[in-house]
C-alpha atoms as a PDB file:
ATOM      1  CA  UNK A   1       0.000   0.000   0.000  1.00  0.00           C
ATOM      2  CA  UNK A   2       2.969   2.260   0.654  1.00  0.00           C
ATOM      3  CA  UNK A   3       4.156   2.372  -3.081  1.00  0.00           C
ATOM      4  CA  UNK A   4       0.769   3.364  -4.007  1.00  0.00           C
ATOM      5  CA  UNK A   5       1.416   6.272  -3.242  1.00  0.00           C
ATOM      6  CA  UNK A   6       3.943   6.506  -5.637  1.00  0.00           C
ATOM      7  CA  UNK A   7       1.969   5.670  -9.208  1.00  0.00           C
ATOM      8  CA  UNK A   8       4.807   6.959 -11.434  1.00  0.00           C
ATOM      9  CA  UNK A   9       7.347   4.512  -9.962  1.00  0.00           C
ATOM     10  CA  UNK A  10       8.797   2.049 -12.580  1.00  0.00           C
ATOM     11  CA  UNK A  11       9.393  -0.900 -11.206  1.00  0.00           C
ATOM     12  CA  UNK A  12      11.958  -3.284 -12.862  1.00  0.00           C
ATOM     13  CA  UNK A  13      11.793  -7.254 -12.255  1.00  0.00           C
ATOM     14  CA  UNK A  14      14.008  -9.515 -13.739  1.00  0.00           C
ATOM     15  CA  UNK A  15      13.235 -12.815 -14.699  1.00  0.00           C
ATOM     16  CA  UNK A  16      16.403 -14.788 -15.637  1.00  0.00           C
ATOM     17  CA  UNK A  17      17.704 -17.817 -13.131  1.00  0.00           C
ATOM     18  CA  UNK A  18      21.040 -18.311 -12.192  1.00  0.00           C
ATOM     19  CA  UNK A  19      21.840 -14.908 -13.305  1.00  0.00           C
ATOM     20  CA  UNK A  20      23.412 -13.966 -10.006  1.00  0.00           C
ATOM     21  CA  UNK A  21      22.376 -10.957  -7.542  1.00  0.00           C
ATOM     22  CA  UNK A  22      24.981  -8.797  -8.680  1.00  0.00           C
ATOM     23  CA  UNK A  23      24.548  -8.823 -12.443  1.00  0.00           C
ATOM     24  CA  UNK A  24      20.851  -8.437 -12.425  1.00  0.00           C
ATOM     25  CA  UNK A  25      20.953  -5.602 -10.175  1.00  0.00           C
ATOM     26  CA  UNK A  26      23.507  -4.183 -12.151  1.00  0.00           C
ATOM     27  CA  UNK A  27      21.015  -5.111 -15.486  1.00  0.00           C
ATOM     28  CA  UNK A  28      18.302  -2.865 -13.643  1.00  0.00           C
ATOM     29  CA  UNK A  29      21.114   0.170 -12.634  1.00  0.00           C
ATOM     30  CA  UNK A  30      21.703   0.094 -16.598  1.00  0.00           C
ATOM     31  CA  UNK A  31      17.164   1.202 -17.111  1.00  0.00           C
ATOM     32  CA  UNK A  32      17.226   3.385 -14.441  1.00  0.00           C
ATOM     33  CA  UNK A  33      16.033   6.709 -15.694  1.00  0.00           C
ATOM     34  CA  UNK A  34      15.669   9.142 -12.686  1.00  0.00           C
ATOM     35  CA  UNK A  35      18.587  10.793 -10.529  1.00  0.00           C
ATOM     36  CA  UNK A  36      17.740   8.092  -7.300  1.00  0.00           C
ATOM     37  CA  UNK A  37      16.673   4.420  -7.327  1.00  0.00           C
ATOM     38  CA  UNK A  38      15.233   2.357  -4.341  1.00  0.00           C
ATOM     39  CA  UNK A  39      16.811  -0.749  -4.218  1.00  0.00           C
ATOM     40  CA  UNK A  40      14.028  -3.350  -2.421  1.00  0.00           C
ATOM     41  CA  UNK A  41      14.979  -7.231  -2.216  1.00  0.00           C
ATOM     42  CA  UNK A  42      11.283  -8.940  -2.815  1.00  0.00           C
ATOM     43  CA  UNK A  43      10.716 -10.099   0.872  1.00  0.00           C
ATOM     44  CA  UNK A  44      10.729  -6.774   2.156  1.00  0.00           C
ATOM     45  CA  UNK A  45       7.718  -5.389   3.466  1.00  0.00           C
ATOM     46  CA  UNK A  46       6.691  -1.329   3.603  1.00  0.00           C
ATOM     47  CA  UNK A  47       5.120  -0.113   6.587  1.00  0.00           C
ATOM     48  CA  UNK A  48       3.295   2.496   8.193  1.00  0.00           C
ATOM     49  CA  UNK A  49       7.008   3.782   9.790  1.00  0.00           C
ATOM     50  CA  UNK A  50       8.634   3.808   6.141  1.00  0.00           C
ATOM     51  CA  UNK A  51       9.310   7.066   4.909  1.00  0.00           C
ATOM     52  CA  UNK A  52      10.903   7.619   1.364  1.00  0.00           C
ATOM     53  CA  UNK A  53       9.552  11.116   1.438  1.00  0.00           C
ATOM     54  CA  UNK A  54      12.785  11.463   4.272  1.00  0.00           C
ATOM     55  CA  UNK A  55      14.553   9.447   2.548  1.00  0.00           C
ATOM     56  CA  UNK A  56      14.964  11.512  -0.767  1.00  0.00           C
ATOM     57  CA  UNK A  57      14.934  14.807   1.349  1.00  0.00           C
ATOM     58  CA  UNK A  58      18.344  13.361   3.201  1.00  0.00           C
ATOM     59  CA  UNK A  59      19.986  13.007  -0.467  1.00  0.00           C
ATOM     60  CA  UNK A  60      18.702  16.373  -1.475  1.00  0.00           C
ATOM     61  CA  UNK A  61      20.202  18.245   1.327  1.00  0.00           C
ATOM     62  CA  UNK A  62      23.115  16.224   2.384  1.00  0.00           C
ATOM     63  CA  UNK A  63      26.411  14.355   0.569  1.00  0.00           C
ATOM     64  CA  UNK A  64      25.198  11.199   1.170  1.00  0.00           C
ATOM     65  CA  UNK A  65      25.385   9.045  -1.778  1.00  0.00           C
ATOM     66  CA  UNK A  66      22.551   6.649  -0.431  1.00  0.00           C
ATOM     67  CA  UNK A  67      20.207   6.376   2.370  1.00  0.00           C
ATOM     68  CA  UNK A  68      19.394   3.027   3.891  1.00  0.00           C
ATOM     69  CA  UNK A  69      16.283   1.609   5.602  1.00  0.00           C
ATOM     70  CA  UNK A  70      16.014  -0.710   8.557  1.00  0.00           C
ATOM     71  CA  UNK A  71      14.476  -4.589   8.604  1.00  0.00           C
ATOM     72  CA  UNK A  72      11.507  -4.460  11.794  1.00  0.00           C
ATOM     73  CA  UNK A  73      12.585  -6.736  14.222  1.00  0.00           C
ATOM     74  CA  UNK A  74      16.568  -6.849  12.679  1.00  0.00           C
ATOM     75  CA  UNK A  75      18.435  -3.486  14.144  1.00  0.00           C
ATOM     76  CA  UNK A  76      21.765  -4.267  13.475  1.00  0.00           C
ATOM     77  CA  UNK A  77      22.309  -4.187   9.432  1.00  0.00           C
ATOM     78  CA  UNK A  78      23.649  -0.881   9.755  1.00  0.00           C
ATOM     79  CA  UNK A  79      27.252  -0.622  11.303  1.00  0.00           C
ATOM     80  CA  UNK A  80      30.634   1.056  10.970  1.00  0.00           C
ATOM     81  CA  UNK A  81      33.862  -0.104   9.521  1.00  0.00           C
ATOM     82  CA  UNK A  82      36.820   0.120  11.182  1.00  0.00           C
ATOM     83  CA  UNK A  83      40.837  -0.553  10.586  1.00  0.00           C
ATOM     84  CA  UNK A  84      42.764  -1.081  13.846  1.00  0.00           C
ATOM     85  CA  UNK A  85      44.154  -3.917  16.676  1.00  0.00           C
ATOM     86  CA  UNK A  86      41.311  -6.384  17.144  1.00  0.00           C
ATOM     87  CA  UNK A  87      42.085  -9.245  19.224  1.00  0.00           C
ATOM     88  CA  UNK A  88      45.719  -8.743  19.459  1.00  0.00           C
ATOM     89  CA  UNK A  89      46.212  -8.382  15.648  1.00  0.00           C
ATOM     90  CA  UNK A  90      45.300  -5.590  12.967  1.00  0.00           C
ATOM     91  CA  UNK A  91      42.452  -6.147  11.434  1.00  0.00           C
ATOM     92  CA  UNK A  92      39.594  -4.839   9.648  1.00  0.00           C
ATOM     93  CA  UNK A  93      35.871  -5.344  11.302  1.00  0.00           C
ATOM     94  CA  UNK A  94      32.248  -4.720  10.667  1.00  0.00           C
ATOM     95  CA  UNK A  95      30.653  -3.199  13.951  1.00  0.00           C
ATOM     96  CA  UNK A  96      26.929  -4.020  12.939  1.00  0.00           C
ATOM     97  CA  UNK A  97      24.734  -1.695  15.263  1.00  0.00           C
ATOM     98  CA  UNK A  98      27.183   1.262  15.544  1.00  0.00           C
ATOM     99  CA  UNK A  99      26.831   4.146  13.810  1.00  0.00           C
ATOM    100  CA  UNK A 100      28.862   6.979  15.185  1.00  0.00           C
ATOM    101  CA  UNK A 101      27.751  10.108  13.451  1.00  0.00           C
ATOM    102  CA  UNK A 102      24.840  11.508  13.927  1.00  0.00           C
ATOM    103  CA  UNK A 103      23.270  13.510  11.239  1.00  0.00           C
ATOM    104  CA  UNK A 104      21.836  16.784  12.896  1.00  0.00           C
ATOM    105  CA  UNK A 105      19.224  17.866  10.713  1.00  0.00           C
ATOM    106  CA  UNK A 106      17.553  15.164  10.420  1.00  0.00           C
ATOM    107  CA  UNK A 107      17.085  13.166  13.994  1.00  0.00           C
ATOM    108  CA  UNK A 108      17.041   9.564  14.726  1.00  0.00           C
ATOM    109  CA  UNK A 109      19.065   9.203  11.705  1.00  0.00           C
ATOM    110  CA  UNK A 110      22.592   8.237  11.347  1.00  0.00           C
ATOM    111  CA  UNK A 111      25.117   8.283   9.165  1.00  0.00           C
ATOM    112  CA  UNK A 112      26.724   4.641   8.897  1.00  0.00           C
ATOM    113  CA  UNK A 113      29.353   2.395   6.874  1.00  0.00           C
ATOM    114  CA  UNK A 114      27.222  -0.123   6.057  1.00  0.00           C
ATOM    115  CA  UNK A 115      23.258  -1.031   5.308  1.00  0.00           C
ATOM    116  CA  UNK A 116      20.899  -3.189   5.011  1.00  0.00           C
ATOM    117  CA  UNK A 117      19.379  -4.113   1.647  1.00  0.00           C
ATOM    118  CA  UNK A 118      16.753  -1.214   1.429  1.00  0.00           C
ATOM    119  CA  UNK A 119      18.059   1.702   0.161  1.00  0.00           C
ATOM    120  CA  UNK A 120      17.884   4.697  -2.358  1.00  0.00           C
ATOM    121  CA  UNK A 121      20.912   6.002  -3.641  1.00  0.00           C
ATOM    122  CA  UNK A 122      21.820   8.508  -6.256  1.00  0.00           C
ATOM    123  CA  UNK A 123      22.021   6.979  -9.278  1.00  0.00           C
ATOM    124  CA  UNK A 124      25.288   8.327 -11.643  1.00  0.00           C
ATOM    125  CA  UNK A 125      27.810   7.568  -8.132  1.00  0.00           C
ATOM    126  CA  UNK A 126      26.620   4.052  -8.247  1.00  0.00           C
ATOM    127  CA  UNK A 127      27.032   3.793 -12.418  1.00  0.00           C
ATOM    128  CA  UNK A 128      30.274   5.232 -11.764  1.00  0.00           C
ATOM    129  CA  UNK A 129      31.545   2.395  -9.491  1.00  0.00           C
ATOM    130  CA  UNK A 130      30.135   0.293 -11.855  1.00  0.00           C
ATOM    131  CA  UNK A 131      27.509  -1.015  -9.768  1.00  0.00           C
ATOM    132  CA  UNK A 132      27.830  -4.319  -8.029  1.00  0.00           C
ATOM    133  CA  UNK A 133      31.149  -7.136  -8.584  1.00  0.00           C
ATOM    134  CA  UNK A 134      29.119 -10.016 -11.369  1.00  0.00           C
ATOM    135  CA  UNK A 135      31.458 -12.249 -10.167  1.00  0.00           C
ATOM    136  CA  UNK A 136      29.946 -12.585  -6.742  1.00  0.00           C
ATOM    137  CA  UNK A 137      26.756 -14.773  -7.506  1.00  0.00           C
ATOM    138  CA  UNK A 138      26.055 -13.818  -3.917  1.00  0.00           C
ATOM    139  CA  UNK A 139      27.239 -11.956  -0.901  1.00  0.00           C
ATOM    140  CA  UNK A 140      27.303  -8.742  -2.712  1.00  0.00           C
ATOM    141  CA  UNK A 141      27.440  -6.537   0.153  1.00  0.00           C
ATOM    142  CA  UNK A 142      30.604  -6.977   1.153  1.00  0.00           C
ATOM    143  CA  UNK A 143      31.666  -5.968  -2.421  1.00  0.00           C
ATOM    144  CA  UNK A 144      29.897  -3.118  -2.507  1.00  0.00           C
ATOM    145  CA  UNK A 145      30.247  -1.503   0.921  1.00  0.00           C
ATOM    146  CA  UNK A 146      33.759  -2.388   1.745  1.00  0.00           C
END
């Protein structure tokens, strides 16, 4: 009901097996016509909390390159990464939960390392990284946020 509101939203579904995440994500960056696109796996769910309204108004006004959403019931997708001596060696680590900056004019919202797999993001900076690693038939996130 929460995309209804939205009637001029394309949506693009691909219908290829074995394809892999990564390449028909990427497939779907290549038809994307608009300057943002909203990235939704197809067992997420919209509620009455979800708000792309404040989504799009955080990549108007701010540098962020994409804005992520949170799972009900699954806090932690969101986290910070982090170089530095981790038990007794240097390392590199994912602190999932732990977002350290706070974004000030918009509360309640943080700005993080890492996200779940709900987002909207501008779409030329994502074209320009060349979207998502094919090779990776899954697991994609760690390509694309680390």
């Amino acid at each position: 009901d929460k995309l209804r509101q939205f009637p001029d939203i394309t949506y693009i579904v691909g219908d290829e097996e074995d394809m892999g995440i990564s390449r028909g994500r990427n497939l779907a960056l290549e038809l994307v016509k608009t300057k943002y696109f909203l990235l939704v796996d197809d067992d997420h769910i919209f509620n009455a909390k979800s708000n792309l309204e404040k989504m799009v108004d955080i990549l108007d006004t701010t540098d962020a390159t994409l804005v992520g959403g949170k799972f009900k019931g699954f806090p932690k997708f969101a986290g910070a990464l982090k170089f530095g001596h981790y038990h007794n060696r240097q390392e590199f680590a994912v602190f999932s939960g732990y977002c350290e900056r706070e974004l000030p004019q918009f509360p309640h919202c943080e700005q993080c390392d890492t996200t779940s797999n709900i987002f909207l993001a501008r779409t030329q900076p994502i074209r320009d990284i060349k979207g998502w690693s094919e090779e990776l038939k899954i697991a994609e996130h760690a390509d694309f946020f680390c």
